[in-house]
N, C-alpha and C. Protein backbone atom coordinates (compact mmCIF):
# COMPACT_ATOMS: atom_id res chain seq x y z
N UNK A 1 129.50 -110.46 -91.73
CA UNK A 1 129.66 -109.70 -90.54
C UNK A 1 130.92 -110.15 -89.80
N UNK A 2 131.39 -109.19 -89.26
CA UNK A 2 132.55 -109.33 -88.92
C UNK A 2 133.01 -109.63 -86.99
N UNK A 3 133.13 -110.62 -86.52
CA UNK A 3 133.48 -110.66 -85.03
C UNK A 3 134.16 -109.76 -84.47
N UNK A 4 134.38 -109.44 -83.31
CA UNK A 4 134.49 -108.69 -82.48
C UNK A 4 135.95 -109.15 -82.13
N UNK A 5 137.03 -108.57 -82.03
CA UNK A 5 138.53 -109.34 -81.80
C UNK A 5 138.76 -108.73 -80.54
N UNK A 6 139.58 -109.15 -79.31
CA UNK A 6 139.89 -108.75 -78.35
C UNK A 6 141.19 -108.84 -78.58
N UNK A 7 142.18 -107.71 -78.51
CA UNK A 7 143.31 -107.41 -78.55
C UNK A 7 144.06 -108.13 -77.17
N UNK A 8 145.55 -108.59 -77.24
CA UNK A 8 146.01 -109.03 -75.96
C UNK A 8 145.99 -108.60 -74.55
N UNK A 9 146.10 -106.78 -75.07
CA UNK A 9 146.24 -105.46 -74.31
C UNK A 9 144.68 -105.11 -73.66
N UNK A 10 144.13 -105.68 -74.21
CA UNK A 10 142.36 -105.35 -73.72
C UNK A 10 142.38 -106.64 -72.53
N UNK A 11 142.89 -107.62 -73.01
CA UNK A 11 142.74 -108.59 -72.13
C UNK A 11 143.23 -108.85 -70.73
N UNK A 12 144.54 -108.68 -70.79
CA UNK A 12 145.28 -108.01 -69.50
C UNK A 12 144.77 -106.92 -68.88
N UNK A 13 144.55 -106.01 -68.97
CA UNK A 13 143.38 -104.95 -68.64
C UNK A 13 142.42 -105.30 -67.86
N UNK A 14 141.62 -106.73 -68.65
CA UNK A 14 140.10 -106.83 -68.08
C UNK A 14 140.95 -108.29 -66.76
N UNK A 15 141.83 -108.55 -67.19
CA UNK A 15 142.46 -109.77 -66.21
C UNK A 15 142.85 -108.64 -64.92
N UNK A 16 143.59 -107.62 -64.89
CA UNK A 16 144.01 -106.76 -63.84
C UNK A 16 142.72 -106.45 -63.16
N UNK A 17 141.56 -105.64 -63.80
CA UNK A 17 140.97 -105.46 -62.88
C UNK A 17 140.34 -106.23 -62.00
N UNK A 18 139.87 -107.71 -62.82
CA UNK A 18 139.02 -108.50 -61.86
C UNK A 18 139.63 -108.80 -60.94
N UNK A 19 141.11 -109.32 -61.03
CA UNK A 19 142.31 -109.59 -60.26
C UNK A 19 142.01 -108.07 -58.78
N UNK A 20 142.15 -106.78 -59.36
CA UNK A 20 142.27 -106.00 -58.09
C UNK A 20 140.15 -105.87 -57.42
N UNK A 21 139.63 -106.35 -58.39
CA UNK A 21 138.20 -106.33 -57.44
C UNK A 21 137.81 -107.79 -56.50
N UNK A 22 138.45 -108.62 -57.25
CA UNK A 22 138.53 -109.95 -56.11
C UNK A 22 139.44 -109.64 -54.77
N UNK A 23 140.78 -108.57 -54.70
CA UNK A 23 141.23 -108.69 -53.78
C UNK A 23 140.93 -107.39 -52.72
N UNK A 24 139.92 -106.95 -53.64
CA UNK A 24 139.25 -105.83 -52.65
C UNK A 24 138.14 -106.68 -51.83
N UNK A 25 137.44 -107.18 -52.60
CA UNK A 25 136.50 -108.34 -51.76
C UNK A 25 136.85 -109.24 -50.80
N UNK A 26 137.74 -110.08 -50.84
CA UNK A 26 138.80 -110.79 -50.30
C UNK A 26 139.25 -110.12 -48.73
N UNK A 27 139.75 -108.60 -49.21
CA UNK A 27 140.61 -107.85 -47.97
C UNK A 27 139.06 -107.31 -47.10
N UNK A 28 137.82 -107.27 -47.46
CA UNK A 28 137.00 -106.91 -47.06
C UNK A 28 136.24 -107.60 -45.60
N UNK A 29 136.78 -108.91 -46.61
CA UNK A 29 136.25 -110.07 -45.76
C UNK A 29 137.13 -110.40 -44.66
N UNK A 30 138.62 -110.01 -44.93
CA UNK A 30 139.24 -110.69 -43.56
C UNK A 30 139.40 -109.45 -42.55
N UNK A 31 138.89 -108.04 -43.12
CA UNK A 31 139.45 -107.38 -41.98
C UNK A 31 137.61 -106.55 -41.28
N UNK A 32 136.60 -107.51 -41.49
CA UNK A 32 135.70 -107.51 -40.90
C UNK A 32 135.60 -107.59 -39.50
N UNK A 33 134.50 -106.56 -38.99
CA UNK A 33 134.93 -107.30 -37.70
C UNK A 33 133.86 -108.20 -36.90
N UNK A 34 134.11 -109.05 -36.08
CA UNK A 34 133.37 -109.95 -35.53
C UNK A 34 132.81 -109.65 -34.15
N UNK A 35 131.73 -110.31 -33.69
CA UNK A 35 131.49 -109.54 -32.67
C UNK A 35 131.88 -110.79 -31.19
N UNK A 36 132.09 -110.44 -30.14
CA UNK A 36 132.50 -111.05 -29.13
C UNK A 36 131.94 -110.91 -28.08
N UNK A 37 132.79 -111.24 -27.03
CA UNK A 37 132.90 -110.38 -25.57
C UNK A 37 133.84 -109.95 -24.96
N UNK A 38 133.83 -108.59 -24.34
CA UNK A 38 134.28 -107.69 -23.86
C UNK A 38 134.80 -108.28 -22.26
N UNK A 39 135.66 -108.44 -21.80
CA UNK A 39 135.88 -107.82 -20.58
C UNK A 39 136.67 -107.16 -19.91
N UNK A 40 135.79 -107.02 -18.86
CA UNK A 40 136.29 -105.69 -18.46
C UNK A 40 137.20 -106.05 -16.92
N UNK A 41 138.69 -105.80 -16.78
CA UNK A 41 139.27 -105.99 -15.61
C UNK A 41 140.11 -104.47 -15.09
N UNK A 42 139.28 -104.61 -13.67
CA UNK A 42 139.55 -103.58 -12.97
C UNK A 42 139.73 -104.07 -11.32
N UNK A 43 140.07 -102.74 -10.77
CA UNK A 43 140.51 -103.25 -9.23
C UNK A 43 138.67 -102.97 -8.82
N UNK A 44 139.21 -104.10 -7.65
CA UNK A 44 137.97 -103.57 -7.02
C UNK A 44 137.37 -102.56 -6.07
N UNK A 45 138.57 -101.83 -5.71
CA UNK A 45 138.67 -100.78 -5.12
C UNK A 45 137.73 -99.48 -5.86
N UNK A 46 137.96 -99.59 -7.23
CA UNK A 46 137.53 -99.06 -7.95
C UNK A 46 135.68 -98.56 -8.26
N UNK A 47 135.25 -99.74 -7.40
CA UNK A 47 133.83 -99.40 -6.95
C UNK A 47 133.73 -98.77 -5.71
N UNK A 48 134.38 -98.72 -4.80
CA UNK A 48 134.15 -98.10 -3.70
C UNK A 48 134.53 -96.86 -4.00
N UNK A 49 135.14 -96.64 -4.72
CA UNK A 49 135.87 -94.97 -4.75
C UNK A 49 134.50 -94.42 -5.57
N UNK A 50 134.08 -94.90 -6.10
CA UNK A 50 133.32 -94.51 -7.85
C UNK A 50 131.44 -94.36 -6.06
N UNK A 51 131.62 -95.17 -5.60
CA UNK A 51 130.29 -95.15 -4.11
C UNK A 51 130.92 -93.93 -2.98
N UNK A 52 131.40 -93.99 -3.30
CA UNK A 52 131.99 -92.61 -2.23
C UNK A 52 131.88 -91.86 -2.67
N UNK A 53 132.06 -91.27 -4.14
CA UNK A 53 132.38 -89.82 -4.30
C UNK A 53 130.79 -89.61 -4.45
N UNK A 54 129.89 -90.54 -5.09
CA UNK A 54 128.72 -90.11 -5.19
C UNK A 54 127.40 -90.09 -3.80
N UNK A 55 128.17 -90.70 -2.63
CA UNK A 55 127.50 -90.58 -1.33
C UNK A 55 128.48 -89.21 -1.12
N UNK A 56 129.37 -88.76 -1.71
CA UNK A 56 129.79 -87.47 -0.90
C UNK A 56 129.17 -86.09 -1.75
N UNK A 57 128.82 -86.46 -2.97
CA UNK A 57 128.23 -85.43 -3.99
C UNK A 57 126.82 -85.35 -3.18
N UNK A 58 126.20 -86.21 -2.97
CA UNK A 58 125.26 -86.37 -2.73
C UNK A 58 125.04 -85.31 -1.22
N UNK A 59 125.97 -85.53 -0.33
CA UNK A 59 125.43 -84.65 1.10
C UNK A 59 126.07 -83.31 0.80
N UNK A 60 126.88 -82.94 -0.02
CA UNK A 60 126.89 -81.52 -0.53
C UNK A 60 126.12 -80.72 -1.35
N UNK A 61 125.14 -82.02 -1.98
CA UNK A 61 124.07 -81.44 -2.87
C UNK A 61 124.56 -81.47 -3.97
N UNK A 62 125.41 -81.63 -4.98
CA UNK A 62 126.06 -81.32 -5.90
C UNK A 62 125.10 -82.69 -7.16
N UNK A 63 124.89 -82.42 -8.09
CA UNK A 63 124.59 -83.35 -8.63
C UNK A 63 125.52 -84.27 -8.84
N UNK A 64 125.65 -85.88 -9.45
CA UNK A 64 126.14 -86.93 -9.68
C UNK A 64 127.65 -86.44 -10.91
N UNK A 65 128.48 -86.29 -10.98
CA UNK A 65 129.08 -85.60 -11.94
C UNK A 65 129.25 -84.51 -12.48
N UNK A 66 128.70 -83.53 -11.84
CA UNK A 66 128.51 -81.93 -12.11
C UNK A 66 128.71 -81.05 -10.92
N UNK A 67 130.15 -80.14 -10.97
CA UNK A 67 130.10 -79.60 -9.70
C UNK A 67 130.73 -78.44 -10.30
N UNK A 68 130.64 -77.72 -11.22
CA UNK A 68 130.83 -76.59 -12.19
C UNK A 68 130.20 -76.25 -13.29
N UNK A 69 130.11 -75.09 -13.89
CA UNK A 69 129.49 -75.36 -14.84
C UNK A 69 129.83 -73.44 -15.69
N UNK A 70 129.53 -73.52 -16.80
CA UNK A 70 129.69 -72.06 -16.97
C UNK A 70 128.40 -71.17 -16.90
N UNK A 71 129.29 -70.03 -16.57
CA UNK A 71 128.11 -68.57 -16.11
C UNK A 71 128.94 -67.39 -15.85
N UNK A 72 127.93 -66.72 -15.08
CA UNK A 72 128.53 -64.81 -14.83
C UNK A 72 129.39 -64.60 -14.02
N UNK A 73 129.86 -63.60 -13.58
CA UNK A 73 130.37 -63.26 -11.98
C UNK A 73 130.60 -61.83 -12.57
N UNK A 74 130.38 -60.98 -11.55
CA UNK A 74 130.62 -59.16 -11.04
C UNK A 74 131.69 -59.32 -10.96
N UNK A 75 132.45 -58.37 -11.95
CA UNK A 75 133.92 -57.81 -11.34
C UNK A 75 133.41 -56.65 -11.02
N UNK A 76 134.13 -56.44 -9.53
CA UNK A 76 133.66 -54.69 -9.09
C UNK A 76 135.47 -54.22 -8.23
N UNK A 77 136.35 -55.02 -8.90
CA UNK A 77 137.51 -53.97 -8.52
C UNK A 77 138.82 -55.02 -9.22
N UNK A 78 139.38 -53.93 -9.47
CA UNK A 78 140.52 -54.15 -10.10
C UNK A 78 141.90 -53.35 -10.39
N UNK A 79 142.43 -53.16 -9.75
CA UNK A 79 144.29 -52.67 -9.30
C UNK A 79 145.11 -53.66 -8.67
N UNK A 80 146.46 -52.71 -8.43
CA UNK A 80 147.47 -53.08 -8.41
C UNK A 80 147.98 -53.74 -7.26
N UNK A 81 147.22 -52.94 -6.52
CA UNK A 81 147.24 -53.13 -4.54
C UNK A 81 146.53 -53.95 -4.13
N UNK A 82 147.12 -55.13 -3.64
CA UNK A 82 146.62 -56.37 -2.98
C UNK A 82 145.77 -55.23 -1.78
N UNK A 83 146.19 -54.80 -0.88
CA UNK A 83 145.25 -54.33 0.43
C UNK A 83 143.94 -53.55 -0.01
N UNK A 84 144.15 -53.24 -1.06
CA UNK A 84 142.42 -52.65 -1.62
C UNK A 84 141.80 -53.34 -2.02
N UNK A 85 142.01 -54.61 -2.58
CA UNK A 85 141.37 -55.76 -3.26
C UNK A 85 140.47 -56.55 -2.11
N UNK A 86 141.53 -56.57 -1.13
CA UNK A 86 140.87 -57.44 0.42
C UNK A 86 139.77 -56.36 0.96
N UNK A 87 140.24 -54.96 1.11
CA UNK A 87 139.14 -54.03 1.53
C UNK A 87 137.99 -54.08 0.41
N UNK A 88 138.38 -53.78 -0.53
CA UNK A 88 136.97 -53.83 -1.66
C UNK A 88 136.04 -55.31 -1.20
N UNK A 89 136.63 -56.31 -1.24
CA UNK A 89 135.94 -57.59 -0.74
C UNK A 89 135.01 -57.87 0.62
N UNK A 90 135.98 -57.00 1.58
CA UNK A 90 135.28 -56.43 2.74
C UNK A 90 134.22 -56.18 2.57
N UNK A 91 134.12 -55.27 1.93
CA UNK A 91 133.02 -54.21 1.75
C UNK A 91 131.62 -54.68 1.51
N UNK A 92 131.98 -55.96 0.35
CA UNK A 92 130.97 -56.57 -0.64
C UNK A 92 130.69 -57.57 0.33
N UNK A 93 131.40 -58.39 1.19
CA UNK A 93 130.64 -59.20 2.36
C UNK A 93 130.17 -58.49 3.24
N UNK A 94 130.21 -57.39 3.90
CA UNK A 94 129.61 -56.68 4.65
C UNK A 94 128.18 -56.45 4.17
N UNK A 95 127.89 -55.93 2.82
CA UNK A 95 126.53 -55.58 2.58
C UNK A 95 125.69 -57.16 2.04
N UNK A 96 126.38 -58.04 1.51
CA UNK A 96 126.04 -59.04 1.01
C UNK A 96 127.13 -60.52 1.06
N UNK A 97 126.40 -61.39 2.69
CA UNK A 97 127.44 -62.41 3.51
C UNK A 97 126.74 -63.03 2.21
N UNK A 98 126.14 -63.27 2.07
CA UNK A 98 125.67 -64.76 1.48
C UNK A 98 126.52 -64.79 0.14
N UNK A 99 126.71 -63.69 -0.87
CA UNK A 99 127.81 -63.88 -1.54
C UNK A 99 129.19 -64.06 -1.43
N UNK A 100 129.23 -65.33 -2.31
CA UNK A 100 130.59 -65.57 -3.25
C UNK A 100 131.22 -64.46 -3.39
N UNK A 101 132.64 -64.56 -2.79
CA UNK A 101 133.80 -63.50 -3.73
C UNK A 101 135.08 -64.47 -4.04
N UNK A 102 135.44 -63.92 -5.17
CA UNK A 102 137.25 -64.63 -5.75
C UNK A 102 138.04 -63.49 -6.04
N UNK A 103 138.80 -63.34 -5.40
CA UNK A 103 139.98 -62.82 -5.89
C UNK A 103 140.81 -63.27 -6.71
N UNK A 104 141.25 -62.68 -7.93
CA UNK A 104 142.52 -63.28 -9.00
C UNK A 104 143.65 -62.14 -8.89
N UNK A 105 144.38 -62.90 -8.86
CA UNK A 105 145.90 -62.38 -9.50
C UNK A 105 146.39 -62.54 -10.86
N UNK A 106 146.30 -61.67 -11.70
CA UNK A 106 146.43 -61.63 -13.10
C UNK A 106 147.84 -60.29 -13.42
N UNK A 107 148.84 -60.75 -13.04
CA UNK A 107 149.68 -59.41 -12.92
C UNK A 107 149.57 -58.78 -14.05
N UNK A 108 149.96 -57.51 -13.75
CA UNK A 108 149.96 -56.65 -12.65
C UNK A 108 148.84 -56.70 -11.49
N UNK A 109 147.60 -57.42 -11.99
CA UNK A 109 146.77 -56.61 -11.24
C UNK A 109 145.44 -58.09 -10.49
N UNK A 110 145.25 -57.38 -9.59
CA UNK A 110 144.18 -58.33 -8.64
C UNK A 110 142.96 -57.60 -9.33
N UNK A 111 141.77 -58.68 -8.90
CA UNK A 111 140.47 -58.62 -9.53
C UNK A 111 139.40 -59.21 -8.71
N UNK A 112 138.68 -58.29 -8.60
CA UNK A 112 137.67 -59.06 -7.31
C UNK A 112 136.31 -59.66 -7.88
N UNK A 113 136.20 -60.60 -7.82
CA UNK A 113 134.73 -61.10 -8.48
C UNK A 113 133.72 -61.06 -7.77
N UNK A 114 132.28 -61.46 -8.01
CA UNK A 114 131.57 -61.86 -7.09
C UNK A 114 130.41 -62.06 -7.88
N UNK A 115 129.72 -63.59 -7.22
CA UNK A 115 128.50 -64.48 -7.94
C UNK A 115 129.02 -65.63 -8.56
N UNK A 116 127.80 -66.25 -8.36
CA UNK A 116 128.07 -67.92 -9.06
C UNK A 116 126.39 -67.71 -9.82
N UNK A 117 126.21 -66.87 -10.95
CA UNK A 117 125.03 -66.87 -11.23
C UNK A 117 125.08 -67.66 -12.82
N UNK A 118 123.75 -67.99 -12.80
CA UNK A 118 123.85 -68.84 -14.07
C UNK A 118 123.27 -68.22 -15.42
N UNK A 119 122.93 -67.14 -15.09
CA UNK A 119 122.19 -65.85 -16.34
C UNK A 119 123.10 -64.72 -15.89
N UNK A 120 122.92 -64.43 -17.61
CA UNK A 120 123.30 -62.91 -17.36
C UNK A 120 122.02 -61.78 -16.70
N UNK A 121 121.16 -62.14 -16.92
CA UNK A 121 120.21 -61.22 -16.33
C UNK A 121 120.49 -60.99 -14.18
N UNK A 122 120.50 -62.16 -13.80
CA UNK A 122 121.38 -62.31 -12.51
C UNK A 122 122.30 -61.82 -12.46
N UNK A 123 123.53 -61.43 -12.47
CA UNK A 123 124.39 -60.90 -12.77
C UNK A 123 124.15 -59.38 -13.10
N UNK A 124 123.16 -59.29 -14.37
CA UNK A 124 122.94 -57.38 -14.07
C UNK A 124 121.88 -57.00 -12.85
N UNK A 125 121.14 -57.59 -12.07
CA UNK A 125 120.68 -57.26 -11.06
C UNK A 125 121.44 -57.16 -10.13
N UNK A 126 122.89 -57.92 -10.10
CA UNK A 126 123.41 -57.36 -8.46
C UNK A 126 124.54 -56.18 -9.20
N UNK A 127 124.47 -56.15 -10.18
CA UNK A 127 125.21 -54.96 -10.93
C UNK A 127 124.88 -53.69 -10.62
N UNK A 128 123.43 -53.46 -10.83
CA UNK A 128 122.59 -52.18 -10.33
C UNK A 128 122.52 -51.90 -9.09
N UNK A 129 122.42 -53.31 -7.91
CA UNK A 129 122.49 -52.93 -6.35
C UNK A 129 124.24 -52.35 -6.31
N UNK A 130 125.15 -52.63 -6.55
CA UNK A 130 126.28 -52.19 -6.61
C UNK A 130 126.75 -51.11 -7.18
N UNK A 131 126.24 -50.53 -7.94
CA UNK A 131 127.09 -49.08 -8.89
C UNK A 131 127.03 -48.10 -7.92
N UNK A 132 126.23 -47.91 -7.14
CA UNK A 132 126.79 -46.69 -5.98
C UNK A 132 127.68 -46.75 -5.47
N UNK A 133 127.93 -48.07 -4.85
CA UNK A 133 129.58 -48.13 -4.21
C UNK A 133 130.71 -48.48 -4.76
N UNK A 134 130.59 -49.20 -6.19
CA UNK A 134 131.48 -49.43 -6.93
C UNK A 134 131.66 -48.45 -8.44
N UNK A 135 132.58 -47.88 -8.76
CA UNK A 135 132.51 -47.02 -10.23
C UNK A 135 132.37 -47.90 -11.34
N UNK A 136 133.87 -49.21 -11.02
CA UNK A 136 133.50 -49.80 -12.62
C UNK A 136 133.35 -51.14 -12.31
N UNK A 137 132.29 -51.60 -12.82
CA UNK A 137 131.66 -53.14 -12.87
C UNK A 137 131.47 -53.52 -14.09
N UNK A 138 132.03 -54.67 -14.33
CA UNK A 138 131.77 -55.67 -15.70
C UNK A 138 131.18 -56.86 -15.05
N UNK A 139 130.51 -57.63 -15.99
CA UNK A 139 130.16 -58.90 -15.86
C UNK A 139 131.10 -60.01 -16.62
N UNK A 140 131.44 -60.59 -16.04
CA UNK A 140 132.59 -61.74 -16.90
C UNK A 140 131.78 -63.14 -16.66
N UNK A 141 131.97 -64.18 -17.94
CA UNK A 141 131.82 -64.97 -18.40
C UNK A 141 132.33 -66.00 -18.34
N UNK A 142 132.59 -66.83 -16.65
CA UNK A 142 133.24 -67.92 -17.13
C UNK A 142 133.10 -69.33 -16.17
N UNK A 143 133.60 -70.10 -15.94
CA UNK A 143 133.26 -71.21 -15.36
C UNK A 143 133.38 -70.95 -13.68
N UNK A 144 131.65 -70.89 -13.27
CA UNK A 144 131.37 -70.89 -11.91
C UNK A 144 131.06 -71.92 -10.94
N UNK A 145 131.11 -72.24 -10.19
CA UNK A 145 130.90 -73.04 -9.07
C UNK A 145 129.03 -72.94 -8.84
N UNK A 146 128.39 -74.63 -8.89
CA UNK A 146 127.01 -74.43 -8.94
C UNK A 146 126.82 -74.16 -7.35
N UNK A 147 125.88 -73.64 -7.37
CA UNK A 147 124.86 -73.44 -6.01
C UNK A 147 124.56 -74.68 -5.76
N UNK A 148 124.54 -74.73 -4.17
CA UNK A 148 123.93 -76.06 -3.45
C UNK A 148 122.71 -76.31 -3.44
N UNK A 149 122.26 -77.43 -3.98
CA UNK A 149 120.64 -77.79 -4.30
C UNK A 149 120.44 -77.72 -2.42
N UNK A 150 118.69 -77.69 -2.69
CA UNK A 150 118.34 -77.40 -1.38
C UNK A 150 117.81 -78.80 -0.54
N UNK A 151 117.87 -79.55 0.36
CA UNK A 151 117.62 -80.67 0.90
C UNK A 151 116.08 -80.88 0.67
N UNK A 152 115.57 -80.03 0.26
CA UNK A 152 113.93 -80.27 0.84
C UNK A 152 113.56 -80.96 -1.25
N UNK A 153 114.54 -80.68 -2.32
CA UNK A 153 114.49 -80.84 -3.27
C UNK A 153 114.53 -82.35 -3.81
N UNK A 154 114.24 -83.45 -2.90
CA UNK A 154 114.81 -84.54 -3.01
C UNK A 154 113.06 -84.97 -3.53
């Protein structure tokens, strides 16, 4: 029976790879990472500002970090003429103070919004109180201003 011969070329071969799997092991080990401590340097001002804004969120009602959010709003006018835009707005605080209105300027043309609602179903209810006095109303989709939580909610 005849032995098994390992050619020079087989040997270098099996020498390269162990050679590149030791230095994969090797690079494994030094670029591990270790665990420590952290610190953290800041002004100290930096707490009072961070206590203020949340004693000031706080008496506006606004939650802790949240003072927008996305939702609906009524467009019920839209042309060219700034003085119809202010009258159309008129109009919509006259029948309804407690609503929100925004006006945009999107040239050519101004755009009157109105609502900070958080459904679309809200939004088609003041749609329907409105189509008598307004012809064309859309509902648009985009980042509204939340409603003030109520004090008694605490």
């Amino acid at each position: 029976m005849k032995k098994a011969v390992f050619d020079h070329k087989a040997k270098q071969a099996l020498i390269k790879y162990c050679f590149f799997f030791m230095l994969i092991g090797l690079s494994t080990q030094t670029f591990a990472q270790t665990r420590g401590k952290v610190e953290v340097v800041k002004d100290p001002l930096m707490d009072t500002l961070i206590a203020k804004r949340f004693a000031l969120n706080k008496e506006t009602g606004i939650a802790p970090g949240v003072s927008s959010s996305y939702g609906y709003r009524v467009q019920f006018f839209s042309g060219s003429n700034r003085k119809d835009a202010y009258n159309a707005q008129a109009r919509l605080q006259n029948q309804f103070p407690e609503l929100r209105t925004y006006i945009l300027y999107s040239e050519p043309n101004f755009k009157v919004r109105a609502g900070d609602f958080r459904t679309r179903l809200e939004a088609e209810k003041l749609m329907q109180q409105l189509r008598a006095q307004f012809p064309s109303l859309f509902i648009i989709s985009e980042k509204i201003n939340l409603p003030k939580a109520d004090a008694n909610d605490d």
